[in-house]
C-alpha atoms as a PDB file:
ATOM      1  CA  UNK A   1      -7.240 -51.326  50.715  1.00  0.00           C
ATOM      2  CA  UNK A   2      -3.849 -49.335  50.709  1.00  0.00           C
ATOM      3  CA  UNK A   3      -5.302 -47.048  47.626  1.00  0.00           C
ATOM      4  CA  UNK A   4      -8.248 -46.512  50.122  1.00  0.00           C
ATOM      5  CA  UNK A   5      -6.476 -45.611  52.918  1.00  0.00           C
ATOM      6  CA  UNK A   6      -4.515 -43.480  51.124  1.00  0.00           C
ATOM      7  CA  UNK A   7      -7.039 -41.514  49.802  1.00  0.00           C
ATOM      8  CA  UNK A   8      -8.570 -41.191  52.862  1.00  0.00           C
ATOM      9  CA  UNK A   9      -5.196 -39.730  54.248  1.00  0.00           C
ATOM     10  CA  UNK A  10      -4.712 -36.983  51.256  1.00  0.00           C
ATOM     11  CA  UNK A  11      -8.643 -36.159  52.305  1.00  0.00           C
ATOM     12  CA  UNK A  12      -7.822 -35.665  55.688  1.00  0.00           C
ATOM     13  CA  UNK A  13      -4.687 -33.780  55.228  1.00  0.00           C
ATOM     14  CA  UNK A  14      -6.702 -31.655  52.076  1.00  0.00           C
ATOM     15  CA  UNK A  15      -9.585 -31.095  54.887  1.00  0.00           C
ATOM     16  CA  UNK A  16      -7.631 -30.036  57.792  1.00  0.00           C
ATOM     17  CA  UNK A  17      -5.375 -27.524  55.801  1.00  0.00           C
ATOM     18  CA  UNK A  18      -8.739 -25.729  54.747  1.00  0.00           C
ATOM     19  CA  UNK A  19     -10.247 -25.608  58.569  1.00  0.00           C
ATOM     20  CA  UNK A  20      -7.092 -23.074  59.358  1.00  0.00           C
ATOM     21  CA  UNK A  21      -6.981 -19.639  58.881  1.00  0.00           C
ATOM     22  CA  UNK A  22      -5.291 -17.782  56.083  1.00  0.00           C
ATOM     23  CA  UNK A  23      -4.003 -14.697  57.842  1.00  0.00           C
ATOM     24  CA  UNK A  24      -1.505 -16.755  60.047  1.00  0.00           C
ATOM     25  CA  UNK A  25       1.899 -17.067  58.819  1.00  0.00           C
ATOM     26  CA  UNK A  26       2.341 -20.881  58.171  1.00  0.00           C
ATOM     27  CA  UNK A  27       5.420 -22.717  60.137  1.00  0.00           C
ATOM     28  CA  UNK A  28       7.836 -23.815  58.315  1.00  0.00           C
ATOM     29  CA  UNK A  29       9.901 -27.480  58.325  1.00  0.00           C
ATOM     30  CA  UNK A  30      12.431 -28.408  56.010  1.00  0.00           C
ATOM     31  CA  UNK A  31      10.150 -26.985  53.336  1.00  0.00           C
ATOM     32  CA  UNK A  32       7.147 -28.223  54.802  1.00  0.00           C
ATOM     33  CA  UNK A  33       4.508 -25.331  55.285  1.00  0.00           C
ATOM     34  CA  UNK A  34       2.549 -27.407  58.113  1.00  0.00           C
ATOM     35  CA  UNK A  35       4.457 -29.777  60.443  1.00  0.00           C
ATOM     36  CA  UNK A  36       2.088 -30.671  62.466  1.00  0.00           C
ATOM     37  CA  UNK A  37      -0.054 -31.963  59.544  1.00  0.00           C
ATOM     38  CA  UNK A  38       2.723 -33.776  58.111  1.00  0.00           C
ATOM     39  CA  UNK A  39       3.379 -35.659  61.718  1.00  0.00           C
ATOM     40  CA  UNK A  40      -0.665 -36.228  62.009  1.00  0.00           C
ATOM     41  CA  UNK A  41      -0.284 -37.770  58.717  1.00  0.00           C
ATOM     42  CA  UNK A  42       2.633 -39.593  59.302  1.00  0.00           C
ATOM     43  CA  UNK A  43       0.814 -41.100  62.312  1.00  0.00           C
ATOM     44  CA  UNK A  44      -2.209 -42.413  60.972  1.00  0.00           C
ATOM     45  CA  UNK A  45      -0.076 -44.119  58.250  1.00  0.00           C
ATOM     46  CA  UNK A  46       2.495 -45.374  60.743  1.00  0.00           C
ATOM     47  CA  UNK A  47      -1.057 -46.395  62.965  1.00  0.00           C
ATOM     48  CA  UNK A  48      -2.496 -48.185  59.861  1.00  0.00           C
ATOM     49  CA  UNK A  49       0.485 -50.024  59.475  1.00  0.00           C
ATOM     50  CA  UNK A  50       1.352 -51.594  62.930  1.00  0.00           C
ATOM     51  CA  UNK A  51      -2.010 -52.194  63.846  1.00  0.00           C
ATOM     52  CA  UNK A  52      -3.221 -53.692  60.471  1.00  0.00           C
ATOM     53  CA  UNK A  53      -6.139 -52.047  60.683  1.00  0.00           C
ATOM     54  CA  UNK A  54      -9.418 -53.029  58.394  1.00  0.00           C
ATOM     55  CA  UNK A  55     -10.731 -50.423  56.258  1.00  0.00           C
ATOM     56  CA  UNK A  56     -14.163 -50.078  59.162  1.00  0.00           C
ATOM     57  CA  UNK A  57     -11.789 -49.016  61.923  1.00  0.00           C
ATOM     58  CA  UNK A  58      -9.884 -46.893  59.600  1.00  0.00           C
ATOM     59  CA  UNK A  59     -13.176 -45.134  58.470  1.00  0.00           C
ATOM     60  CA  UNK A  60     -14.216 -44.972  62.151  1.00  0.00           C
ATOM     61  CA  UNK A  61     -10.699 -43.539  63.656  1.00  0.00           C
ATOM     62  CA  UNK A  62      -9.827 -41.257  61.030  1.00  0.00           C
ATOM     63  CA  UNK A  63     -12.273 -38.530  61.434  1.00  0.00           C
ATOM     64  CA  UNK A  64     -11.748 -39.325  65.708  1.00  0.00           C
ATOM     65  CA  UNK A  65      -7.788 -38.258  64.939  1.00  0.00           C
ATOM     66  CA  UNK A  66      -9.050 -35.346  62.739  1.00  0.00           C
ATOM     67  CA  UNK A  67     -11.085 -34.024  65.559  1.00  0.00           C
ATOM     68  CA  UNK A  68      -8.271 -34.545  68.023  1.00  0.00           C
ATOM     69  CA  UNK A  69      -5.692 -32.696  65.505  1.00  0.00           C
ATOM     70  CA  UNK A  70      -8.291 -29.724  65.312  1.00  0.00           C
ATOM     71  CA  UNK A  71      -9.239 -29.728  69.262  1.00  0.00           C
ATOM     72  CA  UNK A  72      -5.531 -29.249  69.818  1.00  0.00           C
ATOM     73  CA  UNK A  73      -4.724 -26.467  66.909  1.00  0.00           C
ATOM     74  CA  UNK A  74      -7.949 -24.564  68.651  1.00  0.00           C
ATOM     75  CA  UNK A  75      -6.436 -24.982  72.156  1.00  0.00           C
ATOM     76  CA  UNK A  76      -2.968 -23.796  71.304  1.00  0.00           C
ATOM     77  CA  UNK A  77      -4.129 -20.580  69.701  1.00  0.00           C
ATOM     78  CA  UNK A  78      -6.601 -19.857  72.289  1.00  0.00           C
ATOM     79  CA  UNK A  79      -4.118 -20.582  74.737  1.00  0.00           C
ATOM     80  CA  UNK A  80      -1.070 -18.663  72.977  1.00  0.00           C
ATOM     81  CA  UNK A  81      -3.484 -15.470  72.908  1.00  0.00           C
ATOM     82  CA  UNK A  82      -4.706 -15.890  76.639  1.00  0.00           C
ATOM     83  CA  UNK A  83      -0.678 -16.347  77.498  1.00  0.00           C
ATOM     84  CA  UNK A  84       0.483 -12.671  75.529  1.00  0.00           C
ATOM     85  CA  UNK A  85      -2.634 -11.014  77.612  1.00  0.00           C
ATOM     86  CA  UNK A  86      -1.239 -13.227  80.337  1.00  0.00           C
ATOM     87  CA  UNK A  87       1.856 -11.400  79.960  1.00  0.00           C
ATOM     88  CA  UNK A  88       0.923  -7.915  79.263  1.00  0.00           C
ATOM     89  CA  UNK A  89      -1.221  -8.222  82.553  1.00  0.00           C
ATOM     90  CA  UNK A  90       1.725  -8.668  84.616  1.00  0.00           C
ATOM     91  CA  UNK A  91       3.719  -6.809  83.260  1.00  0.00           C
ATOM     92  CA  UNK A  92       1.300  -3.282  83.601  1.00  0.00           C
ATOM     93  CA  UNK A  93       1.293  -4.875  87.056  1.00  0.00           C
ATOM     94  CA  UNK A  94      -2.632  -6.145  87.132  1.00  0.00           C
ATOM     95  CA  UNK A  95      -1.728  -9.144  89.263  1.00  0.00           C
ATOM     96  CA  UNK A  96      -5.684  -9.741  90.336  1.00  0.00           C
ATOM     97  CA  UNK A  97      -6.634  -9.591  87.067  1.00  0.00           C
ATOM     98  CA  UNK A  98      -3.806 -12.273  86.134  1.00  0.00           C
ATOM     99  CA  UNK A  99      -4.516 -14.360  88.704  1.00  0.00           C
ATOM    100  CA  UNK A 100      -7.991 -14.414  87.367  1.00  0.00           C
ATOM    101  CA  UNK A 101      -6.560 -15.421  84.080  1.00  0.00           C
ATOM    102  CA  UNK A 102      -4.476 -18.014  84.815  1.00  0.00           C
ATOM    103  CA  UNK A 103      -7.045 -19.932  86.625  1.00  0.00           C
ATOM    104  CA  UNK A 104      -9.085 -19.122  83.579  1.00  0.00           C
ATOM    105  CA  UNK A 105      -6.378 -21.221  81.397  1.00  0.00           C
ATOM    106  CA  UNK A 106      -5.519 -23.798  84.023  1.00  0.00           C
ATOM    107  CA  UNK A 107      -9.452 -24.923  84.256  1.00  0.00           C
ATOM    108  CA  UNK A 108      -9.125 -24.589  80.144  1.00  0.00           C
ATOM    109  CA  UNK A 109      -6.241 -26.935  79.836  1.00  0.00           C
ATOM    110  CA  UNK A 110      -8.070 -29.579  82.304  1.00  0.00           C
ATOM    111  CA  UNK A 111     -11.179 -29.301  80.285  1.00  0.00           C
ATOM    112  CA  UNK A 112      -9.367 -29.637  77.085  1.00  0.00           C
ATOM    113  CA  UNK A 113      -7.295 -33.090  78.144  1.00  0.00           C
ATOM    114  CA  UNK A 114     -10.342 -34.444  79.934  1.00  0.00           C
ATOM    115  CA  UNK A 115     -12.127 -33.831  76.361  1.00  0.00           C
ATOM    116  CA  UNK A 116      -8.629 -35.580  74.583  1.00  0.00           C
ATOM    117  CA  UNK A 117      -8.628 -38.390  76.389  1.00  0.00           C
ATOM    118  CA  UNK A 118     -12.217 -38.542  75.681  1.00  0.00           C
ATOM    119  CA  UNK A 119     -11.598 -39.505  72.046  1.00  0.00           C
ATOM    120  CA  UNK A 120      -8.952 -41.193  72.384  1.00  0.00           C
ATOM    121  CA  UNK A 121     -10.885 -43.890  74.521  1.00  0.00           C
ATOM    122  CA  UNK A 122     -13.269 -43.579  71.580  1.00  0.00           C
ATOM    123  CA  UNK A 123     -10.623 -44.726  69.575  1.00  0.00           C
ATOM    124  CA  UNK A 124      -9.153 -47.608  72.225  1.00  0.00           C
ATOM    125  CA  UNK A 125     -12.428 -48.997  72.014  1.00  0.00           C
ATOM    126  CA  UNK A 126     -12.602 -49.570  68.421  1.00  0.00           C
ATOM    127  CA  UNK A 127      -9.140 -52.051  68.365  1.00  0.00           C
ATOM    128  CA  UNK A 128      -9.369 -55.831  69.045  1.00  0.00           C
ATOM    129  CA  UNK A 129      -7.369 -57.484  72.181  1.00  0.00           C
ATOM    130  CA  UNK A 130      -3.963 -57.520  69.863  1.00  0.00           C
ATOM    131  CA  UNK A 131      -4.546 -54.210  68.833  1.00  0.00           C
ATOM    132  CA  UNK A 132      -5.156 -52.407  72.011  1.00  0.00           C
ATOM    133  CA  UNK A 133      -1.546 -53.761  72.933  1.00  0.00           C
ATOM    134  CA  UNK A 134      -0.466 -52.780  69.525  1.00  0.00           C
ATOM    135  CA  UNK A 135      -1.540 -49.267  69.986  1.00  0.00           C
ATOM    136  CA  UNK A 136       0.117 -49.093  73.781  1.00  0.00           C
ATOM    137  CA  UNK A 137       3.395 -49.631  72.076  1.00  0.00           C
ATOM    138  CA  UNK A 138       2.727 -47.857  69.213  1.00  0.00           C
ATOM    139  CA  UNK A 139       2.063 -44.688  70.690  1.00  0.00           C
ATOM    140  CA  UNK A 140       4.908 -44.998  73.055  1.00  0.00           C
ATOM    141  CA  UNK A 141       7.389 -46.202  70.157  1.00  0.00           C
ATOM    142  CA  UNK A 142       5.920 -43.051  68.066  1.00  0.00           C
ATOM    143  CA  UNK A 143       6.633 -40.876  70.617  1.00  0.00           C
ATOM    144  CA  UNK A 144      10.036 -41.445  71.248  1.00  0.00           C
ATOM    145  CA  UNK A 145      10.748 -41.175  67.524  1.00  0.00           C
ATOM    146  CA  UNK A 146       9.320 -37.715  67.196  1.00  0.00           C
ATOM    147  CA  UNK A 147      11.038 -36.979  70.297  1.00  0.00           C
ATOM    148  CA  UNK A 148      14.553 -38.573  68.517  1.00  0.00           C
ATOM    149  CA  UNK A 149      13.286 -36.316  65.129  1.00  0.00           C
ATOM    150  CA  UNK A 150      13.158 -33.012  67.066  1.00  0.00           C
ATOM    151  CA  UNK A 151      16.168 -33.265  69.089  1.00  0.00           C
ATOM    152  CA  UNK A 152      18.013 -34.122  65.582  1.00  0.00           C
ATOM    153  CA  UNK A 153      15.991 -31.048  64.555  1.00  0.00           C
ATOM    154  CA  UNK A 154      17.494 -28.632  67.921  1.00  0.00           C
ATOM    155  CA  UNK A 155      21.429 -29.628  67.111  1.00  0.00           C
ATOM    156  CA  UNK A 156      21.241 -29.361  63.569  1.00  0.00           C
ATOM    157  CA  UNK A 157      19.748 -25.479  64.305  1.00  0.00           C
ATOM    158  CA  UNK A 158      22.623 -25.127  66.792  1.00  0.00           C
ATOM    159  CA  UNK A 159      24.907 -26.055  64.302  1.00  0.00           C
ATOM    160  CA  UNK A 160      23.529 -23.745  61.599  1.00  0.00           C
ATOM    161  CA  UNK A 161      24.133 -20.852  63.988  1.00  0.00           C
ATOM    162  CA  UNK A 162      28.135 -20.992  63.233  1.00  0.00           C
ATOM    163  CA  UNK A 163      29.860 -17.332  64.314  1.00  0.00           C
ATOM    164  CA  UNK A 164      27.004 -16.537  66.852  1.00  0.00           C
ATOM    165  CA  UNK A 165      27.788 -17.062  70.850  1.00  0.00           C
ATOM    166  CA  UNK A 166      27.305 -20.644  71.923  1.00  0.00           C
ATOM    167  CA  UNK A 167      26.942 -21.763  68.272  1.00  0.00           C
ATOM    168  CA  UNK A 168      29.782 -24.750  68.904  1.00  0.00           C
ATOM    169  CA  UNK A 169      29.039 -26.709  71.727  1.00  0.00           C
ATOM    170  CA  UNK A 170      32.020 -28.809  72.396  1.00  0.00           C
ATOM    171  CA  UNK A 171      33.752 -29.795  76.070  1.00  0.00           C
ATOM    172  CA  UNK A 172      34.294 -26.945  78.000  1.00  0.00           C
ATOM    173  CA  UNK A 173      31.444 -24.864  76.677  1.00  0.00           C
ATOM    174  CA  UNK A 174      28.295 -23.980  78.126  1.00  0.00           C
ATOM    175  CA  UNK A 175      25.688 -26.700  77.033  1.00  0.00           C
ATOM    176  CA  UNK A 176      28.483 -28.820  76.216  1.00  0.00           C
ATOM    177  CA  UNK A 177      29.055 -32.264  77.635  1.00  0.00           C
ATOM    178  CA  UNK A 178      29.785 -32.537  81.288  1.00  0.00           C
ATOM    179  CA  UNK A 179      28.955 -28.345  81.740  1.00  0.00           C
ATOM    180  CA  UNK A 180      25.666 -27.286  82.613  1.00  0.00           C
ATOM    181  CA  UNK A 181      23.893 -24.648  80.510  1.00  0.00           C
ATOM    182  CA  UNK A 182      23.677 -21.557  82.421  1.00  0.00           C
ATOM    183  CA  UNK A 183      20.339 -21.323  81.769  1.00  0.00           C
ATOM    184  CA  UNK A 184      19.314 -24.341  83.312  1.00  0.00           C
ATOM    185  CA  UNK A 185      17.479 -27.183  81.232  1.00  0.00           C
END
């Protein structure tokens, strides 16, 4: 079964690298051209894992999770374009016509969570009882890791930026513990 599900995996990461579009610039991750991928990837495996899933439910969610992963990449690029006209809008001082467009991209996000959540009940419903507590915890242990991963991520780029303005972050210092960033977060 794990040489299936493995397979499966390298399909679904082969499959959803060819769905993107050349012309973009690809993000980069410790050498890793696409991050998001690699975490979808990671997921399913991790998934596969704590849930024990049979090789039926892994045929059945897979393609689910590969429809979620490409739902989302569609939504952030329509969304980062409508943001930059978003921008350009207010800033030429069209505030009707950015009003207009922000409702336009609030009623999109709805739509596109409503449509999320969607398939992931799709996916809810194919666990047993065990599972569906499984995949509760799962998702929230999974989350905090990636959450733990990219903060790791943030201070090691801090750190890289030795010589530049706020580049050591120590007591004392903006950002630093017990002072307040200036910029607020």
């Amino acid at each position: 079964m794990k040489k299936w599900i493995l397979c499966l995996l390298i399909l679904l990461i082969a499959s959803s690298g060819m769905a993107r579009p050349r012309d973009r610039k690809p993000e980069k991750w410790r050498g890793h051209e696409k991050p998001r991928e690699m975490v979808d990837a990671f997921r399913l495996y991790r998934l596969t894992e704590e849930l024990a899933l049979n090789e039926e439910q892994t045929a059945r969610i897979y393609p689910r999770y590969a429809e979620i992963a490409r739902k989302s990449e569609e939504h952030r690029e329509e969304t980062g374009k409508a943001v930059k006209e978003l921008k350009k809008l207010l800033e030429d001082g069209k505030t009707g016509k950015a009003a207009d467009l922000a409702e336009s991209i609030h009623a999109s996000r709805a739509e596109f969570f409503l449509e999320q959540q969607g398939l992931r009940d799709e996916i809810f419903q194919l666990f047993d009882e065990e599972q569906k507590a499984r995949f509760i915890l799962f998702e929230r242990k999974f989350q905090k890791h990636l959450k733990k991963v990219m903060d790791k991520r943030e201070r090691g780029r801090r750190g890289r930026r030795a010589g530049k303005p706020g580049a050591e972050r120590g007591p004392g210092r903006p950002g630093g513990p017990g002072v307040p960033h200036p910029g607020g977060w």
